[in-house]
Protein backbone atom coordinates (compact mmCIF):
# COMPACT_ATOMS: atom_id res chain seq x y z
CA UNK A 1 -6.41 -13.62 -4.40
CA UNK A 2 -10.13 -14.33 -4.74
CA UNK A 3 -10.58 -15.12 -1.49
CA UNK A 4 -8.78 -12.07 -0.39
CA UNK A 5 -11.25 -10.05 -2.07
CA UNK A 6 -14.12 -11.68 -0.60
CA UNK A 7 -12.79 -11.52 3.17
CA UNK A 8 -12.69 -15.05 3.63
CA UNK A 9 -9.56 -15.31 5.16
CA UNK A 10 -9.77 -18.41 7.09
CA UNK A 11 -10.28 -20.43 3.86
CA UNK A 12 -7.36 -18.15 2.60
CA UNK A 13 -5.03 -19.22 5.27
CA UNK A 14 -6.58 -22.98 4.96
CA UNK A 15 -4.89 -23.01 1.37
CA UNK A 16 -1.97 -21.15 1.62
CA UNK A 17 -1.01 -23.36 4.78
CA UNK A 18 -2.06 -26.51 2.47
CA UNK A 19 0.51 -25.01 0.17
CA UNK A 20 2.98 -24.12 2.33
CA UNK A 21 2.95 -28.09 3.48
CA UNK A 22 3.15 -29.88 0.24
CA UNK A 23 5.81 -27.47 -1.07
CA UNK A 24 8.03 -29.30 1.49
CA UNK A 25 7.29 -32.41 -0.42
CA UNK A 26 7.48 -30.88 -4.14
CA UNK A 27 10.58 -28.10 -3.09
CA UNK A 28 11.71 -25.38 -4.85
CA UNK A 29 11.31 -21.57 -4.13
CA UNK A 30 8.10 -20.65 -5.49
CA UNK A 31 5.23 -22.61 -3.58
CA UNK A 32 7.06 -21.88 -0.03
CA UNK A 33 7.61 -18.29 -0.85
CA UNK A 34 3.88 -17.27 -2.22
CA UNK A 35 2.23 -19.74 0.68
CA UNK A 36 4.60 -17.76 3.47
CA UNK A 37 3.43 -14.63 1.70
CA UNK A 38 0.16 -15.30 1.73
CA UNK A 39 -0.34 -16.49 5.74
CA UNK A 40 1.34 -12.94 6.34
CA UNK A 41 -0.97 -10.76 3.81
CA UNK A 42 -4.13 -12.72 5.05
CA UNK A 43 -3.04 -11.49 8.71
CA UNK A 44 -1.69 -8.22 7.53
CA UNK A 45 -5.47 -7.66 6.20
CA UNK A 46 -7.48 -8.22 9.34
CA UNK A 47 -4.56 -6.21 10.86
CA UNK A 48 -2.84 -8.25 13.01
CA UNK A 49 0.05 -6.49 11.97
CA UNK A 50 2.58 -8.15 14.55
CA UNK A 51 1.55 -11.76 13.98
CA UNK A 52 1.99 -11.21 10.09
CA UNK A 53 5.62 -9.77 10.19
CA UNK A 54 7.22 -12.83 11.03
CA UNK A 55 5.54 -15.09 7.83
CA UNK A 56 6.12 -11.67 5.56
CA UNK A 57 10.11 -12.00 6.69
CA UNK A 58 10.23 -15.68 5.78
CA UNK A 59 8.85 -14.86 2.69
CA UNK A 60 11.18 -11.88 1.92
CA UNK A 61 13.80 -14.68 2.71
CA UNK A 62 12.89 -16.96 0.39
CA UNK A 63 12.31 -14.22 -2.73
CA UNK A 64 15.59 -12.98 -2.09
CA UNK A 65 17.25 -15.98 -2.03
CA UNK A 66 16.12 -16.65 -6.10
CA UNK A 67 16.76 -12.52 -6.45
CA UNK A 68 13.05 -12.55 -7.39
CA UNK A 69 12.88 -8.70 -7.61
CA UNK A 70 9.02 -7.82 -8.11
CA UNK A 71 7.91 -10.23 -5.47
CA UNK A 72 10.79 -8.84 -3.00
CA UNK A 73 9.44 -5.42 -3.79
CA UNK A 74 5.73 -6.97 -3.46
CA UNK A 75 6.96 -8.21 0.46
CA UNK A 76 8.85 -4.50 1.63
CA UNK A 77 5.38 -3.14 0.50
CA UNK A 78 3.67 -5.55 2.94
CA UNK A 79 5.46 -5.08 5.38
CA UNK A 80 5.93 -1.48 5.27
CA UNK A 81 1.86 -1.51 5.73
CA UNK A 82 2.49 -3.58 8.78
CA UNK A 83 5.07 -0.92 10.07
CA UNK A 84 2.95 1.73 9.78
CA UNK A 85 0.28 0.01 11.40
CA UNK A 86 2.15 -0.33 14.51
CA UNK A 87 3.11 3.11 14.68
CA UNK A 88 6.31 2.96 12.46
CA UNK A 89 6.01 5.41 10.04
CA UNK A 90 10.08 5.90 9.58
CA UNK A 91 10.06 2.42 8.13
CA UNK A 92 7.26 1.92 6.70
CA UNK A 93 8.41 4.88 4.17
CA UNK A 94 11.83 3.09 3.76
CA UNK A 95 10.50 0.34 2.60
CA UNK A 96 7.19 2.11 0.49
CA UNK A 97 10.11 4.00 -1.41
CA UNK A 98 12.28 0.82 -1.70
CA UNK A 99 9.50 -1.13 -3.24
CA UNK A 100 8.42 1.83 -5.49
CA UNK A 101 11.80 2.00 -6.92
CA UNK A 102 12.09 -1.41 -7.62
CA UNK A 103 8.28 -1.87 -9.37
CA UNK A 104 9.67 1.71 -11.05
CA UNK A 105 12.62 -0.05 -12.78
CA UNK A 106 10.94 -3.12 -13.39
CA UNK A 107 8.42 -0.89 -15.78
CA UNK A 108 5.48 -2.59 -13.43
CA UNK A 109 3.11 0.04 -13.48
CA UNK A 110 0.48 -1.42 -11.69
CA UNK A 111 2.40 -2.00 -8.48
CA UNK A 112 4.44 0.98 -8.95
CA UNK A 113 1.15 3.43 -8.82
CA UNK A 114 -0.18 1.06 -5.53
CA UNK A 115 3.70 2.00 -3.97
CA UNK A 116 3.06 5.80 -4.91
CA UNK A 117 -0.39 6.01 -3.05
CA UNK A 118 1.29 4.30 -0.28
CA UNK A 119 3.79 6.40 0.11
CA UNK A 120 1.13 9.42 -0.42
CA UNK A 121 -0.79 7.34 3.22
CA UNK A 122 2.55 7.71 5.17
CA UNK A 123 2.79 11.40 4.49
CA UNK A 124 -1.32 11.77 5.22
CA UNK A 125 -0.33 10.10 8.49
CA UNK A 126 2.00 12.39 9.82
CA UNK A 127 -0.13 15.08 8.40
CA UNK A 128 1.54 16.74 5.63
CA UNK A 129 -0.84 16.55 2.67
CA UNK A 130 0.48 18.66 0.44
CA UNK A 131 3.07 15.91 0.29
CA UNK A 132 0.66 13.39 0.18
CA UNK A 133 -1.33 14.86 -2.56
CA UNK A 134 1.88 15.01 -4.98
CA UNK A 135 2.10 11.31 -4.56
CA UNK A 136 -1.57 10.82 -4.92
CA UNK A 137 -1.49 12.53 -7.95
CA UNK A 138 1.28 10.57 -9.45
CA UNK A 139 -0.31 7.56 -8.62
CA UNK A 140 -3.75 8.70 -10.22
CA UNK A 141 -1.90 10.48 -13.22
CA UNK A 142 -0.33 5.90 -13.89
CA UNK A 143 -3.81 4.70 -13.23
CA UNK A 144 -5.50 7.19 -16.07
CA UNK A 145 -2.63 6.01 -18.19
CA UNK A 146 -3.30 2.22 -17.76
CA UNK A 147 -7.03 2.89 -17.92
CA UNK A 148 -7.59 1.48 -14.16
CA UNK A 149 -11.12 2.67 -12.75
CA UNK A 150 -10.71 1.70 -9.97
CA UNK A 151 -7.47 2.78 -8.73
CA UNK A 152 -8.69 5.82 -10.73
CA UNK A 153 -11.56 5.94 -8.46
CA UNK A 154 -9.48 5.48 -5.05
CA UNK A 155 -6.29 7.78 -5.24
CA UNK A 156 -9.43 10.35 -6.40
CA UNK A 157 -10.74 9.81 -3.20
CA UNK A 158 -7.65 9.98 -1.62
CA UNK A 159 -6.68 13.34 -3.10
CA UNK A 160 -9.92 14.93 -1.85
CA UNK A 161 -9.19 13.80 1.75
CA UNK A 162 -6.16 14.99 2.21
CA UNK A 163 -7.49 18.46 0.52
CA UNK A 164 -10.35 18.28 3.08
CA UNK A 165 -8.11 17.53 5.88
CA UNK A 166 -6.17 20.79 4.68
CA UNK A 167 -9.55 22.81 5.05
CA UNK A 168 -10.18 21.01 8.41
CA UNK A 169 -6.74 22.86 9.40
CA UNK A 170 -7.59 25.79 7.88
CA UNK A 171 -10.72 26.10 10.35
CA UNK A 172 -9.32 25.57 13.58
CA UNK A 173 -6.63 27.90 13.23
CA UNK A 174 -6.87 31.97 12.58
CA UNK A 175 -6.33 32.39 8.80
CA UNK A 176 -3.70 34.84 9.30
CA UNK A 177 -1.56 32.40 11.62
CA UNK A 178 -1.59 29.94 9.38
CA UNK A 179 1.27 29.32 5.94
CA UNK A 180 0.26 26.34 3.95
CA UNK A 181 3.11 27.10 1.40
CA UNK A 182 0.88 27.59 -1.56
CA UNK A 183 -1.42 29.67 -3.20
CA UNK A 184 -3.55 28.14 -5.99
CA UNK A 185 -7.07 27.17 -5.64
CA UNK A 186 -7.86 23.33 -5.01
CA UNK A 187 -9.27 22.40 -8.22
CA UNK A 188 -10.89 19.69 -6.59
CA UNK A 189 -14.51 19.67 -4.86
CA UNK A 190 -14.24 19.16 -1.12
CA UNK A 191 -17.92 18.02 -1.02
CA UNK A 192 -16.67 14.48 -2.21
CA UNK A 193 -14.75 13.97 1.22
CA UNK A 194 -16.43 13.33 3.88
CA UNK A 195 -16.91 15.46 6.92
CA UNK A 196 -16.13 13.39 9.31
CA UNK A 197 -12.77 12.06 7.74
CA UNK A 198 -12.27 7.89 7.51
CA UNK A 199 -9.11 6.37 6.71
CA UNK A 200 -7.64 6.83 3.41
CA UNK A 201 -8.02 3.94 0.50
CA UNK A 202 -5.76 2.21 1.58
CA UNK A 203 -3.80 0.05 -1.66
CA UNK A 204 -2.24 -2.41 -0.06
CA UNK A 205 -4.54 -5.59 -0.99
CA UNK A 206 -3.96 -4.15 -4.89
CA UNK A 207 -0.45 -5.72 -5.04
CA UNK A 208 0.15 -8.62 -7.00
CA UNK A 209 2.42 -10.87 -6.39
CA UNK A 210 4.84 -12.46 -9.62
CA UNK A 211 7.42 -14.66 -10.31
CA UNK A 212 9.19 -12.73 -12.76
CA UNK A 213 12.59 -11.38 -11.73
């Protein structure tokens, strides 16, 4: 995971392709299912979302084979990211709402509020943000509570996008044409989103993958 966060992603797939080749020597589950996990997230990342579908599946395999239920939810959330970056948003929400329910059962917060604000992306992609918003705000509302700053910091973001893509709306359509289904005042300050609108925070390199069941 270190070397995820520092972008080096061919000494990332070095390893986890090391891994993958000695767990057919030691066997077992574990080694084979994090080191096909890995090859997929490290090409997921750089967005080679085709190429990394096929090592994601093999890993899903393996996890479900041992019913290992937080890193099966860990893999739909992967791979849902990969869906949506090829254009399948349908799926990519099956499989967000899938792995949120699962992290949701299994009481793991921190993957449950990364699930949430993926969910909230899918519904900023297909532009309804007031939808997106209520998922942000979930997923902010479990960060405060486990004291994350940084996911704090991101679904923040987030929030104010999707307001500021409401007000982008807003201006290029006649006010009096226009039903956006709600009346109160966003209590957030649109000056914190850009003008010219990036991607969301995206939290799909926040997941982490476990053992546990």
């Amino acid at each position: 995971m270190i070397l995820f966060r520092q972008k080096d992603y061919a000494s990332s797939d070095r390893i986890f392709r090391t891994i993958l080749d000695l767990s057919e020597d030691v066997g077992g589950w574990y080694f084979r299912g994090n080191a096909l996990w890995g090859i997929g997230k490290n090409l997921m990342i750089q967005g080679h979302h085709r190429d990394a579908m096929p090592w994601l599946r093999d890993a899903l395999g393996v996890f479900e084979s041992v019913d290992a239920r937080l890193p099966v939810a860990t893999v739909w959330g992967e791979l849902a990211v990969c869906h949506l970056g090829l254009g399948d948003d349908g799926k990519a929400l099956e499989l967000f709402q899938k792995a949120a329910q699962r992290d949701s059962e299994a009481g793991a917060i921190p993957n449950y509020q990364v699930a949430l604000a993926n969910i909230g992306n899918v519904y900023l992609y297909q532009r309804d943000y007031l939808t997106a918003i209520q998922y942000y705000r979930r997923a902010l509302a479990l960060a405060r509570e486990i004291r994350d700053p940084v996911s704090i910091k991101k679904w923040t973001y987030n929030i104010n996008l999707a307001y500021a893509r409401i007000r982008q709306s807003v201006d290029e359509q006649h006010p009096s044409e226009l039903d956006l289904g709600y009346g109160a005042v966003c209590p957030l300050d649109f000056t914190l989103a850009p003008t010219k609108f990036p991607p969301p925070i995206h939290p799909r390199c926040m997941c982490s993958m476990s053992s546990a069941k």
